[in-house]
C-alpha atoms as a PDB file:
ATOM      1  CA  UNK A   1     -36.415 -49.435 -92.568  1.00  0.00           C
ATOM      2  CA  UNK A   2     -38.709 -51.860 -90.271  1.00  0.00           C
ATOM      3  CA  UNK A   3     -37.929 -55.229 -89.545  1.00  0.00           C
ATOM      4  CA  UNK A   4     -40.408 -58.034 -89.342  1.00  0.00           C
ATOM      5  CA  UNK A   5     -38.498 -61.025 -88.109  1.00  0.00           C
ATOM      6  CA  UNK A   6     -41.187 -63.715 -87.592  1.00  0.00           C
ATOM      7  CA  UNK A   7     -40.922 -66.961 -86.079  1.00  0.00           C
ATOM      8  CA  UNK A   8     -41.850 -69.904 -88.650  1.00  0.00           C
ATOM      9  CA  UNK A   9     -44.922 -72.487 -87.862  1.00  0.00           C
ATOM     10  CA  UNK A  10     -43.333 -75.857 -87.421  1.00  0.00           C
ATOM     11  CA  UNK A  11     -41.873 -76.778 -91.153  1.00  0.00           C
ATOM     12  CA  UNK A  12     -41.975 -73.948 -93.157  1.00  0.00           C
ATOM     13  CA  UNK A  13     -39.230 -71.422 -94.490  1.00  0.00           C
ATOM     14  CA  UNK A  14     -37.649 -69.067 -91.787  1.00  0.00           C
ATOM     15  CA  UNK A  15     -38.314 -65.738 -93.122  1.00  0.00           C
ATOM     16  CA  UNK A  16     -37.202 -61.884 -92.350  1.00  0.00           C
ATOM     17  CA  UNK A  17     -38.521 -59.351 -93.783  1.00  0.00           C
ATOM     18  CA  UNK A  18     -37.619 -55.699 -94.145  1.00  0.00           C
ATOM     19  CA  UNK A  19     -40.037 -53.069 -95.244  1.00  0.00           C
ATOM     20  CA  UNK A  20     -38.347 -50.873 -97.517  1.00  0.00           C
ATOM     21  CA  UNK A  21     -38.714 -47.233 -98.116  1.00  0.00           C
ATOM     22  CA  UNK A  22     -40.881 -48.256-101.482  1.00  0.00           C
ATOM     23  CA  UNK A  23     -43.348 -50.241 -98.882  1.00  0.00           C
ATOM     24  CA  UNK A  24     -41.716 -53.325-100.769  1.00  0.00           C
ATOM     25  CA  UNK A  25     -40.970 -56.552 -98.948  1.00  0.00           C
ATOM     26  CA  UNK A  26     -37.133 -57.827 -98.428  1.00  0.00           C
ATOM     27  CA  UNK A  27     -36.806 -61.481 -97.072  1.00  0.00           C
ATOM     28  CA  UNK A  28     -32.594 -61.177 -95.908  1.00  0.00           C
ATOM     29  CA  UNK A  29     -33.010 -64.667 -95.998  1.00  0.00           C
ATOM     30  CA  UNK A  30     -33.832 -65.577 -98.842  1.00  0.00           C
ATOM     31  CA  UNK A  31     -33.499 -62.426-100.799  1.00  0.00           C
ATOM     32  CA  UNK A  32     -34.966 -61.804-104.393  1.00  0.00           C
ATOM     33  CA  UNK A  33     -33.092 -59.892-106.612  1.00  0.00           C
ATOM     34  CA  UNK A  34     -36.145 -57.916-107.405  1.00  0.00           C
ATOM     35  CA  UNK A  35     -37.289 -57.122-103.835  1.00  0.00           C
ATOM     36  CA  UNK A  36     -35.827 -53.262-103.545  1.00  0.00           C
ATOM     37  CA  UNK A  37     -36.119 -50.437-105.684  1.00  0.00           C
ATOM     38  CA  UNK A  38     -32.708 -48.194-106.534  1.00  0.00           C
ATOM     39  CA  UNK A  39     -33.982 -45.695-104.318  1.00  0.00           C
ATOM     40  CA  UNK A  40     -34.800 -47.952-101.865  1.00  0.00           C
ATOM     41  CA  UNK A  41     -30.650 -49.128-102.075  1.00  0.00           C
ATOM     42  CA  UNK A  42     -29.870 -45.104-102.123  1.00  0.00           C
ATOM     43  CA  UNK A  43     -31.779 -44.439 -99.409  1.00  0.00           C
ATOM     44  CA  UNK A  44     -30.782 -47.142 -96.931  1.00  0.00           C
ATOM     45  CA  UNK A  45     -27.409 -46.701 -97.760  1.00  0.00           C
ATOM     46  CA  UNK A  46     -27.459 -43.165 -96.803  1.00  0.00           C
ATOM     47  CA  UNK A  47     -28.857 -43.709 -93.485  1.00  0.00           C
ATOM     48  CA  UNK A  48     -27.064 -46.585 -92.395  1.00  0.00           C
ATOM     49  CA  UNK A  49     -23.818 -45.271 -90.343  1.00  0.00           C
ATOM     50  CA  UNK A  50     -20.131 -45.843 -90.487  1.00  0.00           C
ATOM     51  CA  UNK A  51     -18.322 -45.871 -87.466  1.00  0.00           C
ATOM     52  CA  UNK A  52     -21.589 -46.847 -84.845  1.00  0.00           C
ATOM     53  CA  UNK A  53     -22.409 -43.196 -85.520  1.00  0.00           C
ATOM     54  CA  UNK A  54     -19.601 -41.683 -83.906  1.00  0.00           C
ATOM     55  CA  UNK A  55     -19.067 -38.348 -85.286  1.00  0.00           C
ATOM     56  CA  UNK A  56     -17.198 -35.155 -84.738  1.00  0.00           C
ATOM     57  CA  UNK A  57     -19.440 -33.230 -86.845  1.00  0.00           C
ATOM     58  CA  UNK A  58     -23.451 -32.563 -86.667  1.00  0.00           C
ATOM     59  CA  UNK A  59     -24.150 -35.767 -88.986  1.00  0.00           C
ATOM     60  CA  UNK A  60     -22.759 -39.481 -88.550  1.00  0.00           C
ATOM     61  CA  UNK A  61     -20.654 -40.747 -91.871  1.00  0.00           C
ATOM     62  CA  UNK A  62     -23.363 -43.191 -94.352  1.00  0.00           C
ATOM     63  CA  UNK A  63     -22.119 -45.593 -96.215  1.00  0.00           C
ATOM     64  CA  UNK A  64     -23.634 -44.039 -99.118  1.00  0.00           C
ATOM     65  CA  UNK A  65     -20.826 -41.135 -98.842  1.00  0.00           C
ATOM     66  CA  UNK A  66     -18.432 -43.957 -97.964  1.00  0.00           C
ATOM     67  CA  UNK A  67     -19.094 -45.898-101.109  1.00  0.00           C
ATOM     68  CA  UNK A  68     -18.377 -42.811-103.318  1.00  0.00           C
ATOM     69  CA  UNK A  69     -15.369 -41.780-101.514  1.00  0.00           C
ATOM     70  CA  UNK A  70     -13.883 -45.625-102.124  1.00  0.00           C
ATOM     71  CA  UNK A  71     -15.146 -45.525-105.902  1.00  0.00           C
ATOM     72  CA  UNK A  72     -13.125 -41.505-105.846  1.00  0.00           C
ATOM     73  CA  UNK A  73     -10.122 -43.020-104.263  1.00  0.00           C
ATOM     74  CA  UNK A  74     -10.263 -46.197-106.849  1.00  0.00           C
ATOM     75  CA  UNK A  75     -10.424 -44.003-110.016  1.00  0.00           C
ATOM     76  CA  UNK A  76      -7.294 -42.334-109.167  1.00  0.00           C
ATOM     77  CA  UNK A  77      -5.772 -45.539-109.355  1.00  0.00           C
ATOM     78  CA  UNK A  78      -6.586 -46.372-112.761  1.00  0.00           C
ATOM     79  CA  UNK A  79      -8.939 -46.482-115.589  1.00  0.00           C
ATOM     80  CA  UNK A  80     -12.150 -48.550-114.464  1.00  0.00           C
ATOM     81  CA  UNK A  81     -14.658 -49.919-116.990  1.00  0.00           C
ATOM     82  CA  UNK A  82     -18.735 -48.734-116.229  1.00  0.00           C
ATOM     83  CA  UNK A  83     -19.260 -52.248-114.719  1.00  0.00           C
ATOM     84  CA  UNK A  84     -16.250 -52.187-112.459  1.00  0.00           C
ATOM     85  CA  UNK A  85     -16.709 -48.754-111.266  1.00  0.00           C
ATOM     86  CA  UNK A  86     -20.419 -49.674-110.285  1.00  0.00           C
ATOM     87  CA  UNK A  87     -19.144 -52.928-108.420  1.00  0.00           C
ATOM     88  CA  UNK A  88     -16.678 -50.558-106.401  1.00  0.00           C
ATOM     89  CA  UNK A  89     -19.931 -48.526-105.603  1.00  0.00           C
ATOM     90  CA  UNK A  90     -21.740 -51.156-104.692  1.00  0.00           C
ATOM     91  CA  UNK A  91     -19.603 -53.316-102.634  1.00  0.00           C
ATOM     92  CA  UNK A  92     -21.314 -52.047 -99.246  1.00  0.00           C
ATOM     93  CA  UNK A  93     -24.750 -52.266-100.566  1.00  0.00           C
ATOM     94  CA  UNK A  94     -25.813 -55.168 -98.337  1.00  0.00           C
ATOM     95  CA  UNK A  95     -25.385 -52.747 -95.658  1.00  0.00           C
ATOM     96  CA  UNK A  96     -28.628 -51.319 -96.577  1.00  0.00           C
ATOM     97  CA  UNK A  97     -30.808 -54.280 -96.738  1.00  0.00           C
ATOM     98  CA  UNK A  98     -29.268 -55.044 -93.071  1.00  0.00           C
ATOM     99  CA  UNK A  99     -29.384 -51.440 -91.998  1.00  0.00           C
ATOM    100  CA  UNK A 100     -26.126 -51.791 -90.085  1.00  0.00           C
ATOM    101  CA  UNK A 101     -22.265 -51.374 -91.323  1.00  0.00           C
ATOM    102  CA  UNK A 102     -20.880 -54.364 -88.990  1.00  0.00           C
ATOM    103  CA  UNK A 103     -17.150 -53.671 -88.193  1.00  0.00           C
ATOM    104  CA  UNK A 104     -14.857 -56.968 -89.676  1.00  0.00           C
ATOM    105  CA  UNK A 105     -13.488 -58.132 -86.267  1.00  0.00           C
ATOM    106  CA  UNK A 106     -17.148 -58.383 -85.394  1.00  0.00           C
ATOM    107  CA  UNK A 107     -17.700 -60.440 -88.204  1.00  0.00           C
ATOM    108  CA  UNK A 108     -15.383 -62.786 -86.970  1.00  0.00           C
ATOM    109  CA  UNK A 109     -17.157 -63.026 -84.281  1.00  0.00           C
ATOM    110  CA  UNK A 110     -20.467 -63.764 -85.658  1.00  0.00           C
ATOM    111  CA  UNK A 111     -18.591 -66.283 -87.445  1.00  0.00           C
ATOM    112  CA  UNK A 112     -20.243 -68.830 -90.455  1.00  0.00           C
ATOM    113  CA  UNK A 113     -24.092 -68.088 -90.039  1.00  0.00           C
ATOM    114  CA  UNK A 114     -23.401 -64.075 -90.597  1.00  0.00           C
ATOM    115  CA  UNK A 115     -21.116 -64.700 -93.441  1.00  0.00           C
ATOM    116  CA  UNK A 116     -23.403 -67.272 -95.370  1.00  0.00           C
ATOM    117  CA  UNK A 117     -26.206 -64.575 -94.974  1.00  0.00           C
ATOM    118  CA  UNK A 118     -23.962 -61.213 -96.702  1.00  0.00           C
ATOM    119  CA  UNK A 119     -22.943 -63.656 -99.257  1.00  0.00           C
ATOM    120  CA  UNK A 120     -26.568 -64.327-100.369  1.00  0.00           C
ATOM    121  CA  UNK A 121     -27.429 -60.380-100.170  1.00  0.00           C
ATOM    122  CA  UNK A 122     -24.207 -59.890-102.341  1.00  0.00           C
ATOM    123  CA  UNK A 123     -25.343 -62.540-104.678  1.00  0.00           C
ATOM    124  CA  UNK A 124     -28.654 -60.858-105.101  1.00  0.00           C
ATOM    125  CA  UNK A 125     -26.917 -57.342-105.442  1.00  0.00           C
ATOM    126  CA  UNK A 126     -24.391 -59.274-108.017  1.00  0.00           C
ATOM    127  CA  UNK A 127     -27.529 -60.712-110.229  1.00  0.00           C
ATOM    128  CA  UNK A 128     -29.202 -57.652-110.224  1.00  0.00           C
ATOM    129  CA  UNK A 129     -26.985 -55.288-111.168  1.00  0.00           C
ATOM    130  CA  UNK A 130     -25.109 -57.709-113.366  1.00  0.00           C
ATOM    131  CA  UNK A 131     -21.488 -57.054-111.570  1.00  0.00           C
ATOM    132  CA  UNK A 132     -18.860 -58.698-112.740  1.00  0.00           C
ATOM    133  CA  UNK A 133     -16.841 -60.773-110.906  1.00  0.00           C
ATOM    134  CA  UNK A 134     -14.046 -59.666-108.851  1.00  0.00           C
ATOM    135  CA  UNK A 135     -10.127 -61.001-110.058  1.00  0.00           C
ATOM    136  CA  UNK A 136      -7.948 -61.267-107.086  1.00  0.00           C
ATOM    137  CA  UNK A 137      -6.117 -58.142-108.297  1.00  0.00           C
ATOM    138  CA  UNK A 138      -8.777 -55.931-108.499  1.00  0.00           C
ATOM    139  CA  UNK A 139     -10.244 -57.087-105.209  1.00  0.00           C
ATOM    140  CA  UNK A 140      -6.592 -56.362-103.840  1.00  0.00           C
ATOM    141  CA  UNK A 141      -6.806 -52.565-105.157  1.00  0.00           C
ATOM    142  CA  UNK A 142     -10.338 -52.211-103.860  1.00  0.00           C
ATOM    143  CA  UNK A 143      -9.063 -53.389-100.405  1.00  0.00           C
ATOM    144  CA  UNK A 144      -6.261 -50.838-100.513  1.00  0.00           C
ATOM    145  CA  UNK A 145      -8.602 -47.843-101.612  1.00  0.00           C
ATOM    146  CA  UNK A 146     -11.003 -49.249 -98.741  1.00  0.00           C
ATOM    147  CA  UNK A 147      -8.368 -48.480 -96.065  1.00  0.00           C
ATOM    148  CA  UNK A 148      -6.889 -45.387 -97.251  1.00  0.00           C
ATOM    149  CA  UNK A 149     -10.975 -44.524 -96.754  1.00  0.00           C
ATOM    150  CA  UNK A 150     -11.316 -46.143 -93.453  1.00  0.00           C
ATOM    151  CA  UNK A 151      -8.257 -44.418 -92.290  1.00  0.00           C
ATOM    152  CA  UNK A 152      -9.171 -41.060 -93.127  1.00  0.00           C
ATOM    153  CA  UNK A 153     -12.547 -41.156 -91.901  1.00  0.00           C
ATOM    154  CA  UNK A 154     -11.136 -42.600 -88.600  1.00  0.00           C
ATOM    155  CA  UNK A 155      -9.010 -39.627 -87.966  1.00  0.00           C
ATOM    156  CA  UNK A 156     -11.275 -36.703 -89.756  1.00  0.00           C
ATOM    157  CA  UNK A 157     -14.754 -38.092 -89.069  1.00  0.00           C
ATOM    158  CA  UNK A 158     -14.873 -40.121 -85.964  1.00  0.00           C
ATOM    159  CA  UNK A 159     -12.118 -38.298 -83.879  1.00  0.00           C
ATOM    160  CA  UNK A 160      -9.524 -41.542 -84.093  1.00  0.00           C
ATOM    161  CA  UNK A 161      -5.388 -39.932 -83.299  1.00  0.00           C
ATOM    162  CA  UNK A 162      -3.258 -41.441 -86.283  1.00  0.00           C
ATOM    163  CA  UNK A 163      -1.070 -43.229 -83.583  1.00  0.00           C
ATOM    164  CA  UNK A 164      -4.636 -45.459 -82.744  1.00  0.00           C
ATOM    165  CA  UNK A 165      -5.516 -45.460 -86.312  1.00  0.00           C
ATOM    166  CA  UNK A 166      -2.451 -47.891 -86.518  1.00  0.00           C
ATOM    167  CA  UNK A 167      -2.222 -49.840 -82.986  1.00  0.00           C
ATOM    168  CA  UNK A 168      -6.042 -50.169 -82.139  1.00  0.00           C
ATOM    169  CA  UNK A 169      -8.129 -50.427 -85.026  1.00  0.00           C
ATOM    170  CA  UNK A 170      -4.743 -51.678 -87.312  1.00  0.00           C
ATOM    171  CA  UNK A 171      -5.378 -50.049 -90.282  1.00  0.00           C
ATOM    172  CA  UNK A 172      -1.858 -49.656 -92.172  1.00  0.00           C
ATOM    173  CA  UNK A 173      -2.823 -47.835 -94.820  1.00  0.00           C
ATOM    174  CA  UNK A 174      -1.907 -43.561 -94.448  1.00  0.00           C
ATOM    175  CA  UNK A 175      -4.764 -41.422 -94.268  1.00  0.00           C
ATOM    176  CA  UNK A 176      -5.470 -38.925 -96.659  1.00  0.00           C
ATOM    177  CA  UNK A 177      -5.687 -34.839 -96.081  1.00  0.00           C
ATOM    178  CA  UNK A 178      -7.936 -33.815 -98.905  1.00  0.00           C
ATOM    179  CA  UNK A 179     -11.209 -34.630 -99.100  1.00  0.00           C
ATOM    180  CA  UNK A 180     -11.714 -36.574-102.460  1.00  0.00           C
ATOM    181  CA  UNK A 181     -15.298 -35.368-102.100  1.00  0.00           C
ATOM    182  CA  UNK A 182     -16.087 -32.098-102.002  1.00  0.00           C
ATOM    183  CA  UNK A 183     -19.355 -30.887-102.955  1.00  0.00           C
ATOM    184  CA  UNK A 184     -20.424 -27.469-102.466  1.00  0.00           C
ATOM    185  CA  UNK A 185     -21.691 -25.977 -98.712  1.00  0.00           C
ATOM    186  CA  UNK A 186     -19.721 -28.754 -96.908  1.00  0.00           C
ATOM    187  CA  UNK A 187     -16.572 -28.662 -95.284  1.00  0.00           C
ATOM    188  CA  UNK A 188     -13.732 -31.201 -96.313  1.00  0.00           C
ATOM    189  CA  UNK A 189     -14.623 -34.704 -94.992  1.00  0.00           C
ATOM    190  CA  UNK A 190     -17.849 -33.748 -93.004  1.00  0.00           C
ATOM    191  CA  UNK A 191     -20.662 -36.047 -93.274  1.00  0.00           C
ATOM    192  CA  UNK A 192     -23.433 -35.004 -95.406  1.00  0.00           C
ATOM    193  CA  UNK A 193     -27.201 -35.296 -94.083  1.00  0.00           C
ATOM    194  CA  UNK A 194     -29.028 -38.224 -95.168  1.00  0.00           C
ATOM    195  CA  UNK A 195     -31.211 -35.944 -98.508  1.00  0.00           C
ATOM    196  CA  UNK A 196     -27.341 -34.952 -99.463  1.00  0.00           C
ATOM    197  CA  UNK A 197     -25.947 -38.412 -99.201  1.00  0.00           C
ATOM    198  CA  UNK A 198     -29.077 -40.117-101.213  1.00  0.00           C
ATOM    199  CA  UNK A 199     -28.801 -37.400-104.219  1.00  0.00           C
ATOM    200  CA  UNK A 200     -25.209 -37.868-104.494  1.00  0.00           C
ATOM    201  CA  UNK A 201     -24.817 -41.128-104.391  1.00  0.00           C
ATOM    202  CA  UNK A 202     -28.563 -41.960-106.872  1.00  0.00           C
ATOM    203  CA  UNK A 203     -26.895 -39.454-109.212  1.00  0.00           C
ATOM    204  CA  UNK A 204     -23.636 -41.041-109.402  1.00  0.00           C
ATOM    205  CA  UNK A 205     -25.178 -45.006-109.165  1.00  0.00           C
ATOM    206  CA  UNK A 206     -27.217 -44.252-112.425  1.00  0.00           C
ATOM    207  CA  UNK A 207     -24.914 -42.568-114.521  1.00  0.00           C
ATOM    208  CA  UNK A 208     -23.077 -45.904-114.062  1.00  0.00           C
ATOM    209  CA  UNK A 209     -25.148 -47.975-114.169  1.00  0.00           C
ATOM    210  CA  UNK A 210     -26.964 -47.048-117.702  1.00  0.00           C
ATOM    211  CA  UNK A 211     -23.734 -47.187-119.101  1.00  0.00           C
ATOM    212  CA  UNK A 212     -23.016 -50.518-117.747  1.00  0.00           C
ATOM    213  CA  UNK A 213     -26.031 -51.642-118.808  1.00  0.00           C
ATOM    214  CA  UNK A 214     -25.544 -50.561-121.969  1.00  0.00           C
ATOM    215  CA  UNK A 215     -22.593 -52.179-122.528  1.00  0.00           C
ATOM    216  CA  UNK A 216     -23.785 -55.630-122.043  1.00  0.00           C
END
C-alpha cells in the first residue's frame, strides 16, 4: 500500500489517502465503509508485520496469521456464533488500512488523536461487516486468547526468553507449545510468506462471513 497524505487548502477536509491493492482509494480519516475490497483487507493484513518484523525464521509474523491463530485459540474456548467468530478475525483489521501493527504502550504514547482515528477504522470495519458488538465478557476472553498468542509468538517467532516474556514486555499469560496452526510444508509456529498468509486467512474470512451474513 501507498500513502498519499496531502496537506488541505485553507478550509477544506484534511484527507489521507491509501491506495489499496484494488487501485481503490482509502481516506483513514474519514474512512468509507465501502472504500476496500476483501482482498484488499486479506492482503494488507498479510503483509503488515507483528513484532516490527523481528523474526527468527526467513518470513516476519502478519497479522493475517495472527488473526487466525487468536480466532484458533478462541474456539477452543467455547462455541462461537458465525458473527462472533468473524469479529475475533477481524479485530486487527485496521492494521491493514494503517499498514502498521502499533505495539499498546506505544499507543499510549500517541495518546487521544491515535485512538480517535482506530476507533473510526473499527467503526467502518464494524458497519461493513455487520459485527456485533462486543459484551465485556467476550471482550475479556478475546483479551486472554490475544495474550496466550502474543506470548507464544514472542518466544517462538521473535526470539523473546519466557523470563522477558513476563518482566519486559509483561505479558502474564503462559505461552503455548503447539502450534494451533499447522498447515502443511511449514514448521510449527513459523511465519508463512505473504501468498500463504492471504489464502489462508481469505479462505477462512469468507467461509465466515457468508454464514454470518446469512444469518442476519
Amino acid at each position: 500500500m501507498t500513502a498519499d497524505i496531502t496537506a488541505s487548502p485553507s478550509g477544506a477536509e484534511p484527507r489521507a489517502f491509501v491506495l489499496l491493492k484494488s487501485r481503490r482509494r482509502l481516506d483513514l480519516l474519514n474512512p468509507d465503509p465501502h472504500a476496500w475490497t476483501d482482498d484488499d483487507l486479506a492482503a494488507g493484513l498479510s503483509r503488515t508485520m507483528r513484532w516490527g518484523g523481528a523474526s527468527r525464521w526467513e518470513h516476519p509474523l502478519s497479522v493475517a496469521q495472527h488473526s487466525l491463530t487468536v480466532l484458533t485459540i478462541r474456539e477452543a474456548d467455547g462455541a462461537l456464533t458465525p458473527g462472533e467468530a468473524l469479529r475475533e478475525l477481524l479485530r486487527d483489521a485496521t492494521e491493514f488500512m494503517l499498514g502498521w501493527d502499533c505495539i499498546m504502550p506505544l499507543k499510549a504514547q500517541l495518546g487521544e488523536p491515535f485512538r480517535a482515528l482506530e476507533a473510526r477504522l473499527q467503526s467502518a470495519i464494524d458497519t461493513r461487516y455487520r459485527l456485533p458488538e462486543w459484551t465485556p465478557e467476550a471482550y475479556a476472553i478475546h483479551k486472554r486468547a490475544d495474550g496466550v498468542a502474543a506470548a507464544s509468538e514472542a518466544f517462538h517467532v521473535a526470539g523473546w526468553s519466557r523470563v522477558d516474556i513476563r518482566k519486559t514486555l509483561r505479558i502474564a499469560e503462559v505461552l503455548l507449545l503447539d502450534d494451533p496452526l499447522s498447515p502443511c510444508g511449514f514448521a510449527p509456529w513459523e511465519p508463512w510468506p505473504p501468498r500463504v498468509a492471504q489464502r489462508l486467512f481469505i479462505e477462512r474470512f469468507n467461509a465466515l462471513e457468508r454464514t454470518h451474513q446469512s444469518a442476519l
